[in-house]
Protein backbone atom coordinates (compact mmCIF):
# COMPACT_ATOMS: atom_id res chain seq x y z
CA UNK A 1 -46.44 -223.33 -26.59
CA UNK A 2 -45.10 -225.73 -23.90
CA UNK A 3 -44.25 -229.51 -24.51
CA UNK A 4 -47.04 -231.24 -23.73
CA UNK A 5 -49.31 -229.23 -26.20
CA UNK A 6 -46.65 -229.50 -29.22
CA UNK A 7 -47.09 -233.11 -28.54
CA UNK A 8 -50.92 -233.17 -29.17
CA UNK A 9 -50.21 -231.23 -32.34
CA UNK A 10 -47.41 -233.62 -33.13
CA UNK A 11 -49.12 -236.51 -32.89
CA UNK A 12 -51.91 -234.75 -34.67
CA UNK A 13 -49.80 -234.27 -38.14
CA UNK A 14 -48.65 -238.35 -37.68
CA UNK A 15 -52.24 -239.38 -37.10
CA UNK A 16 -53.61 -237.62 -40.42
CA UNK A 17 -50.74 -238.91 -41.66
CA UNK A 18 -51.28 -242.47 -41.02
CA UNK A 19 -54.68 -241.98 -41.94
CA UNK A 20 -53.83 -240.48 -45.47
CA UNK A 21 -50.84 -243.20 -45.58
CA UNK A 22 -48.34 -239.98 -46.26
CA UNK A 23 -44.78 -239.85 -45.29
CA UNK A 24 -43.41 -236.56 -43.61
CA UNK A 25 -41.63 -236.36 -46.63
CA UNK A 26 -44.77 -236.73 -48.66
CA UNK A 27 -46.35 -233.86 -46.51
CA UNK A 28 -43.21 -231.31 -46.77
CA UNK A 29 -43.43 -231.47 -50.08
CA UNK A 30 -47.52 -230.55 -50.51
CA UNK A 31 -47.13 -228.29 -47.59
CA UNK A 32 -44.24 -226.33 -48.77
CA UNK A 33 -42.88 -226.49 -45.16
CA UNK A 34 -39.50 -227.39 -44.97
CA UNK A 35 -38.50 -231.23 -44.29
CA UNK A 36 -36.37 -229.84 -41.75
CA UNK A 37 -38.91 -228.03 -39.66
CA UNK A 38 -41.24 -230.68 -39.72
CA UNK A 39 -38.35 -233.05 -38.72
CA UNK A 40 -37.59 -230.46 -35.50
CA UNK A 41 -41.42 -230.53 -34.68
CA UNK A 42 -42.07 -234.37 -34.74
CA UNK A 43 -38.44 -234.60 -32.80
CA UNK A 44 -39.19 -232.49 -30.10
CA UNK A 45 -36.47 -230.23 -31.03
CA UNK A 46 -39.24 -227.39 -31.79
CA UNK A 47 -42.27 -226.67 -29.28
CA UNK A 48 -43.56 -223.69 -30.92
CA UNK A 49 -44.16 -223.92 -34.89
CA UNK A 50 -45.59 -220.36 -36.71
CA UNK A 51 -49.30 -220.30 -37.20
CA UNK A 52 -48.54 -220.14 -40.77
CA UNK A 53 -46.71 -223.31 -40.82
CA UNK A 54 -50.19 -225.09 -38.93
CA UNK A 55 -52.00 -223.21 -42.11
CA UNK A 56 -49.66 -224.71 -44.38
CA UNK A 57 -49.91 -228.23 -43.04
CA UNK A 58 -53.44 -228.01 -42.61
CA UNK A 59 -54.33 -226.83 -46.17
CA UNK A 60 -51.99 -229.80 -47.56
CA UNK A 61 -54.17 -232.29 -45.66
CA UNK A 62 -57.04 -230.26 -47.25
CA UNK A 63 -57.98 -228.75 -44.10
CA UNK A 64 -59.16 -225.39 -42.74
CA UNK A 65 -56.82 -224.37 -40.19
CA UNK A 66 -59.45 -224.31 -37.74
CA UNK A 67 -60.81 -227.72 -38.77
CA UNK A 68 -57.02 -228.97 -38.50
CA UNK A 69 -57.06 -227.99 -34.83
CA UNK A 70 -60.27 -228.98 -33.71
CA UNK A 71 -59.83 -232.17 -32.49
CA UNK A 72 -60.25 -233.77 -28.86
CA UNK A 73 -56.82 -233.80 -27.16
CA UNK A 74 -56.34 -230.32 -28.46
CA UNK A 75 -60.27 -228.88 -27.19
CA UNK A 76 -59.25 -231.02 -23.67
CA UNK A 77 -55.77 -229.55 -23.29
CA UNK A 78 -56.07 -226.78 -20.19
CA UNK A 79 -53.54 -223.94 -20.13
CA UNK A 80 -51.93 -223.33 -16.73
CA UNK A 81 -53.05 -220.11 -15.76
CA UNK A 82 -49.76 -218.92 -14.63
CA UNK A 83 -48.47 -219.18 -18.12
CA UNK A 84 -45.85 -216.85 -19.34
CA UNK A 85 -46.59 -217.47 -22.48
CA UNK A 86 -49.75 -214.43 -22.73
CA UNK A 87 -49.86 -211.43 -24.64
């Protein structure tokens, strides 16, 4: 996952967030996902978080995981076809 696209799912988690009127705190702790790895995420200091972690978060906002990331920015983001990042 490359910058730009951890950005739309950063700013993602703040908007439901905002929206629910929950802290990241708040979220870590009905998530189960550690305050610190959130913290990296929203920070920029992790670009790539664990598809369970996105299930996690998602289910805590009450949220398929699918649901969680279907959402404009995300559905308009295009991957560079010369990513390195296939398997």
């Amino acid at each position: 996952m490359n910058e730009e696209y951890s950005k739309i799912i950063v700013n993602r988690i703040l908007s439901l967030c905002k929206s629910r009127r929950i802290t990241i705190n708040t979220l870590a702790n009905m998530s189960g996902v550690s305050q610190s790895t959130l913290d990296n995420l929203i920070n920029g200091r992790t670009f790539n978080p664990r598809t369970k972690t996105l299930h996690k978060i998602a289910l805590a906002f009450s949220m398929t995981l699918s649901e969680f990331l279907d959402f404009k920015e995300l559905n308009d983001y295009c991957f560079d076809d010369n990513s390195d990042d296939d398997f």
